[in-house]
Protein backbone atom coordinates (compact mmCIF):
# COMPACT_ATOMS: atom_id res chain seq x y z
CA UNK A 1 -21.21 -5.96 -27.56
CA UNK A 2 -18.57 -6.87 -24.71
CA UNK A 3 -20.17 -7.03 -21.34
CA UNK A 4 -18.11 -5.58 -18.30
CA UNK A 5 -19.80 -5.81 -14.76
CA UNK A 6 -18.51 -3.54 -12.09
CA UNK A 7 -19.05 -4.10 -7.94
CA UNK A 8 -22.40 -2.37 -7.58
CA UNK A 9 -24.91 -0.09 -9.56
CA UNK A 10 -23.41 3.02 -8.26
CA UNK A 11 -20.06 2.03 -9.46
CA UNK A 12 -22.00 2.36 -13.11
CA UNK A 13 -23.51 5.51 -12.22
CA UNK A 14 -20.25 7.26 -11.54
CA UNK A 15 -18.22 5.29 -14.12
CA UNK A 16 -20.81 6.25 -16.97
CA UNK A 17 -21.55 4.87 -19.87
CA UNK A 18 -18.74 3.94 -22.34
CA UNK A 19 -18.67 3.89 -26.11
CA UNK A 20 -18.80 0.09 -27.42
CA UNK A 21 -19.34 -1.47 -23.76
CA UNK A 22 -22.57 -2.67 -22.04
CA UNK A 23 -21.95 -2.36 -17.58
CA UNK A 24 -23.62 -4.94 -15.73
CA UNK A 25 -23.36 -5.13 -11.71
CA UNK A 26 -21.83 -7.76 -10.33
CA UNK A 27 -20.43 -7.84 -6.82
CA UNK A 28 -19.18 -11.51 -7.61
CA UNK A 29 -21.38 -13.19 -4.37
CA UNK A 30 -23.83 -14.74 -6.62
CA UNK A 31 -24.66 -16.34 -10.36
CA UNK A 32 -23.06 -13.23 -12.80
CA UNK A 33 -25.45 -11.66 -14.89
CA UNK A 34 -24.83 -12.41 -18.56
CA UNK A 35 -22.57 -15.23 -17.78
CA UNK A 36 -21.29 -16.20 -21.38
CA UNK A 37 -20.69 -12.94 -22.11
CA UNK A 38 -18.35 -10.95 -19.51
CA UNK A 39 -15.23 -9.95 -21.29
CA UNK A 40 -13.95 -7.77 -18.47
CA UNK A 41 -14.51 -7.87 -14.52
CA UNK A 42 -13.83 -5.16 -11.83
CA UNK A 43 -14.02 -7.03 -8.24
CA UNK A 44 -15.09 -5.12 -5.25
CA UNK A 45 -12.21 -3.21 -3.69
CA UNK A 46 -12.77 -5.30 -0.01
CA UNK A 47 -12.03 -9.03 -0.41
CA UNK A 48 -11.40 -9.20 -4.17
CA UNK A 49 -9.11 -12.64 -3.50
CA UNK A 50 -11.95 -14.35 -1.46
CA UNK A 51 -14.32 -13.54 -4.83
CA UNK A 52 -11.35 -13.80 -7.32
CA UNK A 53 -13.28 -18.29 -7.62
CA UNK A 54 -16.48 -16.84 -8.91
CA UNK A 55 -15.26 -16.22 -12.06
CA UNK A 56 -15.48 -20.23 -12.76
CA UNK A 57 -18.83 -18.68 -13.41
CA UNK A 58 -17.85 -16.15 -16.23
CA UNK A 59 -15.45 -18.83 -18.44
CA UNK A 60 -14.86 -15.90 -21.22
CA UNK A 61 -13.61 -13.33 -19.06
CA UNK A 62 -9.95 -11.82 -20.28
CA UNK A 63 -9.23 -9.22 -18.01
CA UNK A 64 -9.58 -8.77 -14.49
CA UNK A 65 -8.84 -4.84 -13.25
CA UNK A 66 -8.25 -4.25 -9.34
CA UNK A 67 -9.37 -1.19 -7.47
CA UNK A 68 -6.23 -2.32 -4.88
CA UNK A 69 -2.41 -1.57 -5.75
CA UNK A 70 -1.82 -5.20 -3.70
CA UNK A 71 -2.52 -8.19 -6.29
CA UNK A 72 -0.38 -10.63 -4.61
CA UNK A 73 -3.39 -12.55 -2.97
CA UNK A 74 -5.08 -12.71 -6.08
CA UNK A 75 -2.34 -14.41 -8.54
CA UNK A 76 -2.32 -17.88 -7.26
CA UNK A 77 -6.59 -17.75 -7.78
CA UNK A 78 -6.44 -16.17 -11.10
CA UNK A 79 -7.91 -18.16 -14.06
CA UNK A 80 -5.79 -19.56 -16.99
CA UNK A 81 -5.45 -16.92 -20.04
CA UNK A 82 -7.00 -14.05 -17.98
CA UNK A 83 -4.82 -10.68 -17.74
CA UNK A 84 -4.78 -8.61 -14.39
CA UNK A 85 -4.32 -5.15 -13.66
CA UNK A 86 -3.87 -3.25 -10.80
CA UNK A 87 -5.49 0.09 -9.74
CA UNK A 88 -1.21 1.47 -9.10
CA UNK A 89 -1.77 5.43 -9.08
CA UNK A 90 -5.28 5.08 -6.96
CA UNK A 91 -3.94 4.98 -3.91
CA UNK A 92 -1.25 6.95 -3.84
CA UNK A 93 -2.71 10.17 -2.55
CA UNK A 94 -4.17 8.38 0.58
CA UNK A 95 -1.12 5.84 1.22
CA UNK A 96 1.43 8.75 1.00
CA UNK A 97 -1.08 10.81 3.36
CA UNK A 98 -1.10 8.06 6.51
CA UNK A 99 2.78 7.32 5.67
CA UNK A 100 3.70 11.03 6.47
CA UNK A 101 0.71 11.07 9.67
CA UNK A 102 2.09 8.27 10.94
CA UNK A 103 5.56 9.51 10.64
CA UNK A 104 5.02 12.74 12.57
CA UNK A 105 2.04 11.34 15.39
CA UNK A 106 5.39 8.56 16.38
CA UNK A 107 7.74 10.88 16.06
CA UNK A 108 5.88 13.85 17.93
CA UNK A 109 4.06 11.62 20.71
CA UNK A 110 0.22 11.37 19.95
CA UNK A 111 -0.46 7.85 21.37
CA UNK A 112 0.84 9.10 24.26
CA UNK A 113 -1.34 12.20 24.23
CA UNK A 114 -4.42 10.17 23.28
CA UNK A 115 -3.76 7.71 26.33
CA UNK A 116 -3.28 10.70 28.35
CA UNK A 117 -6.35 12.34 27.17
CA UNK A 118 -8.55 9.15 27.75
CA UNK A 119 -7.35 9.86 31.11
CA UNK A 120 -7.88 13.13 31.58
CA UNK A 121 -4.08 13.98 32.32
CA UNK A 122 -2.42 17.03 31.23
CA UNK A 123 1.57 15.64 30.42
CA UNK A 124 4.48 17.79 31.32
CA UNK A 125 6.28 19.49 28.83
CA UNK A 126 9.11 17.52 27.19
CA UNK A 127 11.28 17.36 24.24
CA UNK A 128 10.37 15.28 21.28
CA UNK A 129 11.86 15.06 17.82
CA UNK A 130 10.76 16.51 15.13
CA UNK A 131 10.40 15.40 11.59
CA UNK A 132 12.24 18.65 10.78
CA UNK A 133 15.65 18.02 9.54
CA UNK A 134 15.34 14.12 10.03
CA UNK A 135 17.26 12.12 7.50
CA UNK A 136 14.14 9.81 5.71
CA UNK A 137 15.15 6.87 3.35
CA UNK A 138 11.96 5.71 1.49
CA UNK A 139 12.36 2.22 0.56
CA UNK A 140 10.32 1.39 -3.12
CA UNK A 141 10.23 4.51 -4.92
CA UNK A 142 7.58 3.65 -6.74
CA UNK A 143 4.43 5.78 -7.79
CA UNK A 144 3.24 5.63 -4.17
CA UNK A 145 6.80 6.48 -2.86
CA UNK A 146 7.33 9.09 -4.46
CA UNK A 147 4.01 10.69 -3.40
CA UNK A 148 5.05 9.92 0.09
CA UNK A 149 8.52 11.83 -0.85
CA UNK A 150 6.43 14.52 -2.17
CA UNK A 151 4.71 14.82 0.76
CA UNK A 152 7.73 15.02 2.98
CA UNK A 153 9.63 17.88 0.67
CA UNK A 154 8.34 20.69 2.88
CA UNK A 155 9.35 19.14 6.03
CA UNK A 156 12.89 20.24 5.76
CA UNK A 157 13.93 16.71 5.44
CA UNK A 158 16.77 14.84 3.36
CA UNK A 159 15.41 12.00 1.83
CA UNK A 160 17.48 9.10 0.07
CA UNK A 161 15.66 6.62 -2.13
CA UNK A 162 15.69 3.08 -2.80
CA UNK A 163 14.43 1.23 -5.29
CA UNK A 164 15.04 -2.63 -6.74
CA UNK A 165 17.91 -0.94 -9.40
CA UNK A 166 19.75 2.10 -9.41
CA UNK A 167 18.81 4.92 -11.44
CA UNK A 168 18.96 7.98 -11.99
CA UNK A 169 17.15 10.42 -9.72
CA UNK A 170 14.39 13.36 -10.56
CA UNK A 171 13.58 16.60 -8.89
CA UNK A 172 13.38 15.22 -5.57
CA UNK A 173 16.25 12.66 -5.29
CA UNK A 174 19.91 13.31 -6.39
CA UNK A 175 19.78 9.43 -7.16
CA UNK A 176 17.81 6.28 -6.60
CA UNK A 177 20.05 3.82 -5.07
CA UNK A 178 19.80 -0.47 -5.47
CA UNK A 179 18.32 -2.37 -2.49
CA UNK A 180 22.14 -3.60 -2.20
CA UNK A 181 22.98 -0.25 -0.58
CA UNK A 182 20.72 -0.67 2.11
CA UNK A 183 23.79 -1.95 4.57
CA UNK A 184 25.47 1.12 3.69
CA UNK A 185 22.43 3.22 4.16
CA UNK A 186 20.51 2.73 6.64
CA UNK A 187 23.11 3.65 9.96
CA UNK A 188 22.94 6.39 8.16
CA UNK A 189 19.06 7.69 8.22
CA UNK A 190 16.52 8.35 10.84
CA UNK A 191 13.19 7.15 9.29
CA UNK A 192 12.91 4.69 7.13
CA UNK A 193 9.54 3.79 5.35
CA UNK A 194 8.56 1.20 3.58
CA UNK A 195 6.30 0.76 0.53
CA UNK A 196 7.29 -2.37 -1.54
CA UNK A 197 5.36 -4.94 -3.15
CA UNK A 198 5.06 -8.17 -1.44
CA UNK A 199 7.02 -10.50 -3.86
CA UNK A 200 9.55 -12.99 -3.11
CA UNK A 201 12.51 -10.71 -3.15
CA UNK A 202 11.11 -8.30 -0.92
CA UNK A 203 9.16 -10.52 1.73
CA UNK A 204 11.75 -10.62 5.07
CA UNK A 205 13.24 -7.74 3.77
CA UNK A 206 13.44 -6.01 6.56
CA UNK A 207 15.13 -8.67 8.40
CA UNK A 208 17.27 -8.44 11.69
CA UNK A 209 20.24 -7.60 10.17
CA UNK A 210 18.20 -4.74 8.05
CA UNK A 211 17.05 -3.96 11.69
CA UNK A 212 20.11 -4.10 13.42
CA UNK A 213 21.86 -1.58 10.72
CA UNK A 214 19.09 0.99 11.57
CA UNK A 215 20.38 3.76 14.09
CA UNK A 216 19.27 3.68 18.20
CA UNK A 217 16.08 5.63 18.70
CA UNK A 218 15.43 5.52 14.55
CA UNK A 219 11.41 4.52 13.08
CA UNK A 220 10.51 1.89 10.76
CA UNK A 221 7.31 3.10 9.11
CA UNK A 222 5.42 0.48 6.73
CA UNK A 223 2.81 0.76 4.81
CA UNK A 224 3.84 -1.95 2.09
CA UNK A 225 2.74 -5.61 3.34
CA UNK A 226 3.01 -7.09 6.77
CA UNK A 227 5.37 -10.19 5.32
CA UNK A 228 7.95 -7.27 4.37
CA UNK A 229 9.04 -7.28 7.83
CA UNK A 230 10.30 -10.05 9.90
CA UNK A 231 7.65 -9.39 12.90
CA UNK A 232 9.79 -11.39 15.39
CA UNK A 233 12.72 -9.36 14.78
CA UNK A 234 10.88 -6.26 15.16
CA UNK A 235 8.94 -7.14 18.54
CA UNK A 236 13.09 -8.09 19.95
CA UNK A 237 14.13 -4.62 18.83
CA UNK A 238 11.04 -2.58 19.78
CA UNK A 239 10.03 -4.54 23.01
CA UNK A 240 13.71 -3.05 23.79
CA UNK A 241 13.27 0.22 22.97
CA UNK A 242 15.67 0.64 20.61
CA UNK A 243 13.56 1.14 17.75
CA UNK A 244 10.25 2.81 17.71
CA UNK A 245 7.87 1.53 14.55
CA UNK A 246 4.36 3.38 13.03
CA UNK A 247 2.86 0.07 11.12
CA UNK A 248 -0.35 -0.14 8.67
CA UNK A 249 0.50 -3.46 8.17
CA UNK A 250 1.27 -6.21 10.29
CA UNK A 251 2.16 -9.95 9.95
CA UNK A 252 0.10 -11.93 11.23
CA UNK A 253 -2.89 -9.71 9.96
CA UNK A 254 -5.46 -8.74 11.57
CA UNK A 255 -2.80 -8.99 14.78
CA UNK A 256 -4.32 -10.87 16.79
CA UNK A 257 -5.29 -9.53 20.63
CA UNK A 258 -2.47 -11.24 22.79
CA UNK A 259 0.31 -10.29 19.97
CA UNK A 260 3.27 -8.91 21.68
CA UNK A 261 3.24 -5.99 19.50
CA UNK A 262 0.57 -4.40 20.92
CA UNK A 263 2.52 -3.97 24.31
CA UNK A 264 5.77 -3.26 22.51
CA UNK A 265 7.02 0.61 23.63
CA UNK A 266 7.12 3.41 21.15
CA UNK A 267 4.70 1.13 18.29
CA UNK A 268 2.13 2.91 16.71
CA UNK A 269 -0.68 0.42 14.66
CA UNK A 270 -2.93 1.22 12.40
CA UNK A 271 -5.09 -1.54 11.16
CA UNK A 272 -4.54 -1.31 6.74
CA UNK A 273 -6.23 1.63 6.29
CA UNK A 274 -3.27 3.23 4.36
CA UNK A 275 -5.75 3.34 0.89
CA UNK A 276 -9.13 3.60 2.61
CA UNK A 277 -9.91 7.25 1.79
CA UNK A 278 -12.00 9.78 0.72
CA UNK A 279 -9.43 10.30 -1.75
CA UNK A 280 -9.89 6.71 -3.19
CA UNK A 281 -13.34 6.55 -4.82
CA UNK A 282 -12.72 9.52 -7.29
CA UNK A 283 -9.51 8.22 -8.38
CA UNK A 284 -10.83 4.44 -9.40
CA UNK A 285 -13.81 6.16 -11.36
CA UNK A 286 -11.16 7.75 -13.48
CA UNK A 287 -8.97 5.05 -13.58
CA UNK A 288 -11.38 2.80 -14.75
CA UNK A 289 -12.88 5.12 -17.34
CA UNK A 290 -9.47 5.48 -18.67
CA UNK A 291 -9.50 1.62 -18.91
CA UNK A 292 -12.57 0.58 -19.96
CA UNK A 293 -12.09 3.32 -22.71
CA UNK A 294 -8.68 1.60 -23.55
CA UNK A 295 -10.50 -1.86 -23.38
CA UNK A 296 -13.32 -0.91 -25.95
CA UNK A 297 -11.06 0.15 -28.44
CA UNK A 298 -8.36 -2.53 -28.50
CA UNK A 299 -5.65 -0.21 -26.90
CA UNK A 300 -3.17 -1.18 -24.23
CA UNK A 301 -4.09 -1.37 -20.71
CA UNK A 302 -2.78 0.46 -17.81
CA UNK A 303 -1.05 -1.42 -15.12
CA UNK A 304 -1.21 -4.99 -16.46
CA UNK A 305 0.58 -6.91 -13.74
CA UNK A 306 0.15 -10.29 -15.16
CA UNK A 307 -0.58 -11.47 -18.93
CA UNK A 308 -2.41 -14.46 -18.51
């Protein structure tokens, strides 16, 4: 009988038993139970890359399955002849969640509030924007951007799309337009968030000229990968106060304590928490159920971001 070890005994509690499968736990920080035999491995969700060399230790393993969207630190670790998957779909609910929260606390002033409340100060009334009737361009309208579009449907917004190709649109987009309409685009919009993978294309994407073409007084929101964006570009445009920037992600990560993006006016950081969730545990159990399912009876895998 296959062998599949998952991160932890609870992991096999939840996940239950499955038809045709054994579950051993293996948080992949020691010898693996049942070395010879380990088909299929689920690394923890924190740090899979840094464990990704322990299976040296488990030479018959095929498939690897993710509980993170993000497999691009895992690739170049990756055994010959072993398939990957990612957990895409996961962490949708909770990405899409902190992409819209982080929207509306830059847009509507809550640093400032929190500062202000740390110091016991009541701020006069002002002005601030509202998400209401902004013009949002979500770039990567993928599973987890279209959740965040979703999200942002009641908000009386207009949203534009962007995706590597054009296609056509659905029920919440007219159209999804090519990244080469970005030039064209982006003067155009006041938001603009990011969720891409961090590949080649898409690392520097948002460069200084993608910076440049965004409007005075517009926010970059990303919750894709710090590399997206070119981070010196975006301290010159920020430190200015032309642009104002909500970021789960940053490049160099963690950002280290004299970064100059700390001090930069009008950036909000919040430090990769875009998938950590109470809505991300009940999502992997069915995910991998679905999988491990799959896996027992020779059926295609969800997800499978690399063949081996």
């Amino acid at each position: 009988m296959p062998v599949v070890s998952l991160p932890g005994q609870d992991w096999i509690t939840e996940v239950g038993p499955v038809s045709g499968l054994e579950l051993v736990a293996w948080e992949m920080d020691g010898a693996p139970p049942r070395a010879e035999e380990i088909r299929f491995v689920v690394p923890p969700y924190m740090g899979a890359a840094a464990r990704i060399p322990a299976l040296a230790q488990a030479p018959r393993v095929e498939v690897v399955q993710l509980l993170s969207a993000g497999y691009d630190d895992v690739l170049s670790q990756l055994p010959p002849g072993v398939r990957l998957a990612n957990a895409a779909g996961v962490h949708d609910a909770s990405t899409a969640e902190l992409a819209v929260a982080l929207t509306l606390a830059s847009l509507r002033g809550f640093p400032e509030f929190v500062a202000a409340q740390a110091d016991r100060r009541w701020l006069p009334l002002q002005l601030r924007p509202a998400l209401a009737d902004k013009r949002v361009l979500v770039v990567g309208y993928g599973s987890v951007g279209r959740a965040i579009a979703v999200r942002l449907t009641p908000f009386e917004v207009t949203l534009t799309a962007v995706a590597s190709r054009p296609r056509d649109g659905d029920d919440l987009v007219p159209t999804v337009h090519g990244v080469e309409d970005l030039p064209e685009l982006l003067p155009r919009h006041d938001v603009v968030i990011v969720i891409v993978p961090l590949l080649p294309a898409t690392t520097g994407l948002v460069d200084r000229e993608f910076l440049a073409a965004m409007p005075d007084g517009s926010l970059l929101v990303n919750v894709a990968r710090g590399a997206v964006v070119d981070t010196g570009a975006l301290v010159d445009e920020t430190s200015s106060g032309r642009l104002r920037a909500a970021l789960d992600v940053t490049d160099p990560e963690p950002l280290p304590a004299d970064h100059p993006l700390w001090d930069s006016p009008g950036v909000l950081i919040t430090p990769h928490v875009g998938g950590a969730s109470s809505a991300f545990r009940p999502r992997a159990v069915r995910l991998l159920r679905e999988q491990l399912a799959a896996y027992a009876l020779g059926e295609p895998l969800r997800n499978i971001v690399h063949e081996g």
